[in-house]
Protein backbone atom coordinates (compact mmCIF):
# COMPACT_ATOMS: atom_id res chain seq x y z
CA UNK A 1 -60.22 57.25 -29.19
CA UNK A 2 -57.92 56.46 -26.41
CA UNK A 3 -56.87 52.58 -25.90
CA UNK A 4 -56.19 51.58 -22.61
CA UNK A 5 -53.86 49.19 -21.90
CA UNK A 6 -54.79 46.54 -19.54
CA UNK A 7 -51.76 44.96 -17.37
CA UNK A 8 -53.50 42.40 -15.59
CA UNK A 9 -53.96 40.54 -19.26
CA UNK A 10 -50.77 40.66 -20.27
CA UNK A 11 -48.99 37.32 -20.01
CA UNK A 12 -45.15 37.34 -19.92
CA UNK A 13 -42.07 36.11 -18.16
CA UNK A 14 -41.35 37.19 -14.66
CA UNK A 15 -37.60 37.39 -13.07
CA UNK A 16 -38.09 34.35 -10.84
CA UNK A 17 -38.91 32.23 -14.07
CA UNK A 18 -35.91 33.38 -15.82
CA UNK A 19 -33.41 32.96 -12.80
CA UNK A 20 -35.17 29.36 -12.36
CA UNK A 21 -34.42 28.67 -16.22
CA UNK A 22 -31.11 29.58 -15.99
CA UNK A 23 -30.30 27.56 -13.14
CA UNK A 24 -31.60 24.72 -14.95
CA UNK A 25 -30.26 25.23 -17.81
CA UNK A 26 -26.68 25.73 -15.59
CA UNK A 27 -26.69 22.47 -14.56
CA UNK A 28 -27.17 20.31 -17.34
CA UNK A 29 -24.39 22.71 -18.72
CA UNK A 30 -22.39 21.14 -15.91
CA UNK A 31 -23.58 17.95 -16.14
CA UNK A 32 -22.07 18.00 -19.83
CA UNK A 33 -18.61 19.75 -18.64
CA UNK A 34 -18.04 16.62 -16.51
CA UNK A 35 -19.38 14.40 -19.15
CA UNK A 36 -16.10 15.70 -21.74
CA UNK A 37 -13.74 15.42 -19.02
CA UNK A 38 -14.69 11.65 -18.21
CA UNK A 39 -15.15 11.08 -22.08
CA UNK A 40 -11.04 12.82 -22.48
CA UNK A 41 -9.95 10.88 -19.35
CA UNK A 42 -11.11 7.18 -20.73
CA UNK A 43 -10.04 8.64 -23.81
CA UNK A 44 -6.37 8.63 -22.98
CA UNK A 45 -6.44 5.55 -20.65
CA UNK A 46 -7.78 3.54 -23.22
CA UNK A 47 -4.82 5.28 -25.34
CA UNK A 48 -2.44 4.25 -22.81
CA UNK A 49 -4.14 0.57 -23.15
CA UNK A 50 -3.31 -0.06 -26.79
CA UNK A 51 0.15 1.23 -26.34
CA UNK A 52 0.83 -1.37 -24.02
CA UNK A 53 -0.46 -3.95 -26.07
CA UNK A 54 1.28 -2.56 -29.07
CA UNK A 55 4.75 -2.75 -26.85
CA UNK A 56 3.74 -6.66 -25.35
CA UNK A 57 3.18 -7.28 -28.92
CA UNK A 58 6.57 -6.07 -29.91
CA UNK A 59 8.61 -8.22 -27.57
CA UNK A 60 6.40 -11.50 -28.77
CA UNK A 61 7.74 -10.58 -31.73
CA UNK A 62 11.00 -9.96 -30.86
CA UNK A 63 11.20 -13.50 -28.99
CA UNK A 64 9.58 -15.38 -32.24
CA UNK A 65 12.81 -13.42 -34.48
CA UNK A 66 14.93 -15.20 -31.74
CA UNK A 67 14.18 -18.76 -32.06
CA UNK A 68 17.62 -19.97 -31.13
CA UNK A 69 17.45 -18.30 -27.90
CA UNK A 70 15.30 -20.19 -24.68
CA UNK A 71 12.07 -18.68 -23.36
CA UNK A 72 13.84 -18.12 -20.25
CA UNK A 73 16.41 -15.77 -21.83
CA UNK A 74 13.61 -13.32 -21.75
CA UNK A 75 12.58 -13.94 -18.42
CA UNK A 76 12.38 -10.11 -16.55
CA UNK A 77 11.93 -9.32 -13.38
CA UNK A 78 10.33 -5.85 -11.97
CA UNK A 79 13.12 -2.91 -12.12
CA UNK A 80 15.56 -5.39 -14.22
CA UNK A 81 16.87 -4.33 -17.69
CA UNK A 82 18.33 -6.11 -20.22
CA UNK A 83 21.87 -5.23 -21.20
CA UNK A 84 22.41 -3.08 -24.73
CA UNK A 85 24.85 -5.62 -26.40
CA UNK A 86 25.31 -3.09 -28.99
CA UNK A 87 23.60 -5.95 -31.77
CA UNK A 88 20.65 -4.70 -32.70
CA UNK A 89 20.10 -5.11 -36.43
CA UNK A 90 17.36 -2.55 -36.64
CA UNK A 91 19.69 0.30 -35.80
CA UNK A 92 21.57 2.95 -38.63
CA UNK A 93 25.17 1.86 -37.37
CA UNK A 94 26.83 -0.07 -40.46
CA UNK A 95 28.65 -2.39 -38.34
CA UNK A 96 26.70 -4.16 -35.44
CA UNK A 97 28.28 -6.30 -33.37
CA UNK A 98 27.15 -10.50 -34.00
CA UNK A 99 25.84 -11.35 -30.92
CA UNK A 100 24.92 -15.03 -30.12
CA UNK A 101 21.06 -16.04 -29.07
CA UNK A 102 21.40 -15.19 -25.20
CA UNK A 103 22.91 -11.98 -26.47
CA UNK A 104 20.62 -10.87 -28.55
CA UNK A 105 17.67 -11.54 -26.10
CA UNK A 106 19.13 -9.54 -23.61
CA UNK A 107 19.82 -6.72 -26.09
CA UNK A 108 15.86 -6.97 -27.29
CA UNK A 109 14.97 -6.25 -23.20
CA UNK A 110 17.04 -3.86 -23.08
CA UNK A 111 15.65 -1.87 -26.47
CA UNK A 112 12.51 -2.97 -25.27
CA UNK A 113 12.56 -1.43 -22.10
CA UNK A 114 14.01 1.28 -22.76
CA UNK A 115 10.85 1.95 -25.82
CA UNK A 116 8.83 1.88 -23.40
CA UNK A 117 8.75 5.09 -22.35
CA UNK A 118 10.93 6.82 -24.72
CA UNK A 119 8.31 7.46 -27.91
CA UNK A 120 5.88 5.05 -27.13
CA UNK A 121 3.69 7.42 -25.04
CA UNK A 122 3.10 5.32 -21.63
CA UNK A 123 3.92 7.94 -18.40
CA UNK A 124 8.07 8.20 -18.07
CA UNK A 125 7.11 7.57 -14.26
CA UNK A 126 5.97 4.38 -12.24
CA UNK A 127 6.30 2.27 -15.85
CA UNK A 128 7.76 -1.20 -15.91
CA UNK A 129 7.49 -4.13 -17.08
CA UNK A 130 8.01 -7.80 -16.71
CA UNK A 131 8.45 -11.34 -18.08
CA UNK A 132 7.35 -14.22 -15.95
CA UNK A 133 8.33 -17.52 -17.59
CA UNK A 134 6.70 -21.05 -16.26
CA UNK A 135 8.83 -23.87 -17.41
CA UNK A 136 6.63 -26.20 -15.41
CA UNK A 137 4.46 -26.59 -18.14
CA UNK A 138 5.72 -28.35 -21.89
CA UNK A 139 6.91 -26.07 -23.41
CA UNK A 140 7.20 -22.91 -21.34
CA UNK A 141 4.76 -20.33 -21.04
CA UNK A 142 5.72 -16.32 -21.00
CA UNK A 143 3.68 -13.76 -18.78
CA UNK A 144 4.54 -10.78 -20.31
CA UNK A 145 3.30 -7.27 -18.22
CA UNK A 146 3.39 -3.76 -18.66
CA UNK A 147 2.67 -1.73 -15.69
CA UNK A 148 2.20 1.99 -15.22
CA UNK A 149 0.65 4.54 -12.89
CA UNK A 150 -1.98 7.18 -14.36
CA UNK A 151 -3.31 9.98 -12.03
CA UNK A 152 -2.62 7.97 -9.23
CA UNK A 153 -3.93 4.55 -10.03
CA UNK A 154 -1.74 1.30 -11.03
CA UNK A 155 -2.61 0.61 -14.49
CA UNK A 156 -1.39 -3.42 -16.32
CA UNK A 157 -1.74 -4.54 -19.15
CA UNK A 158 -0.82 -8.71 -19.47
CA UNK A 159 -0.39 -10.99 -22.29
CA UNK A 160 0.81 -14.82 -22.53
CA UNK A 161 3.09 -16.27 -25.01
CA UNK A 162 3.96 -20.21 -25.43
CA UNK A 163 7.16 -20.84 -27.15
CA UNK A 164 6.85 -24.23 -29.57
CA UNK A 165 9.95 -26.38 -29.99
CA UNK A 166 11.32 -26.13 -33.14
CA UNK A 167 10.96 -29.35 -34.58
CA UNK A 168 7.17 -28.69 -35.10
């Protein structure tokens, strides 16, 4: 005997279903895409954040090795450098020049500066930095700021240091 096959009963997908799933699924797709690219974007500003802090750390450093030198020999202004003074004691060169205190800070903004964008990874355009030092206060108080423009916004990271006198 001859089965018939009856159409009407048979349940299935039709095109408009599948073109409405595959918008669907299209967009959340999309809505992932632009998920990642946020996700790489904070990513590498929050990169950019603890490379700053690394660098603010490295000049509070370099002003605690310096404890002959005043606060105020660090002071920095916006588009200032230091001056290389040719002493830096972290360098190969067997003979480094001796430097006094005043020297040596300005030598330390000047390696400083220039660290900042040469190997430590913050953007070789729109970054500077300063050093703001308040000597109204007892004893002084260092602003210390890192600036720097990524994809079009200004970007700072700040940090404070208080210089003790030595006789504590």
């Amino acid at each position: 005997m001859k089965q018939f096959i009856n159409f009407k009963k048979q349940a299935g997908f039709n095109l408009i279903e599948v073109l409405l799933a595959f918008v669907i699924l299209s967009i959340g797709l999309l809505g992932v895409a632009g998920l990642q690219t946020t996700a790489i974007r904070s990513s590498h500003t929050a990169m950019l954040k603890t490379v700053a802090i690394i660098k603010v750390s490295e000049i509070i450093e370099r002003i605690r090795a310096n404890p002959g030198a005043d606060l105020e020999d660090y002071a920095l202004g916006v588009g200032t450098d230091g001056i290389d003074q040719e002493c830096d004691q972290r360098t190969i060169t067997p003979v480094a020049a001796v430097c006094d205190f005043q020297e040596l800070a300005s030598n330390d903004l000047f390696v400083w500066e220039n660290g900042l964008t040469n190997g430590a990874g913050l953007p070789a355009a729109g970054t500077n930095a300063s050093i703001i030092v308040d000597n109204t206060v007892t004893p002084a108080i260092a602003t210390i700021t890192v600036f720097w423009v990524e994809r079009g916004e200004n970007m700072q990271y700040s940090s404070m240091i208080q210089q003790l006198p030595a006789d504590l």
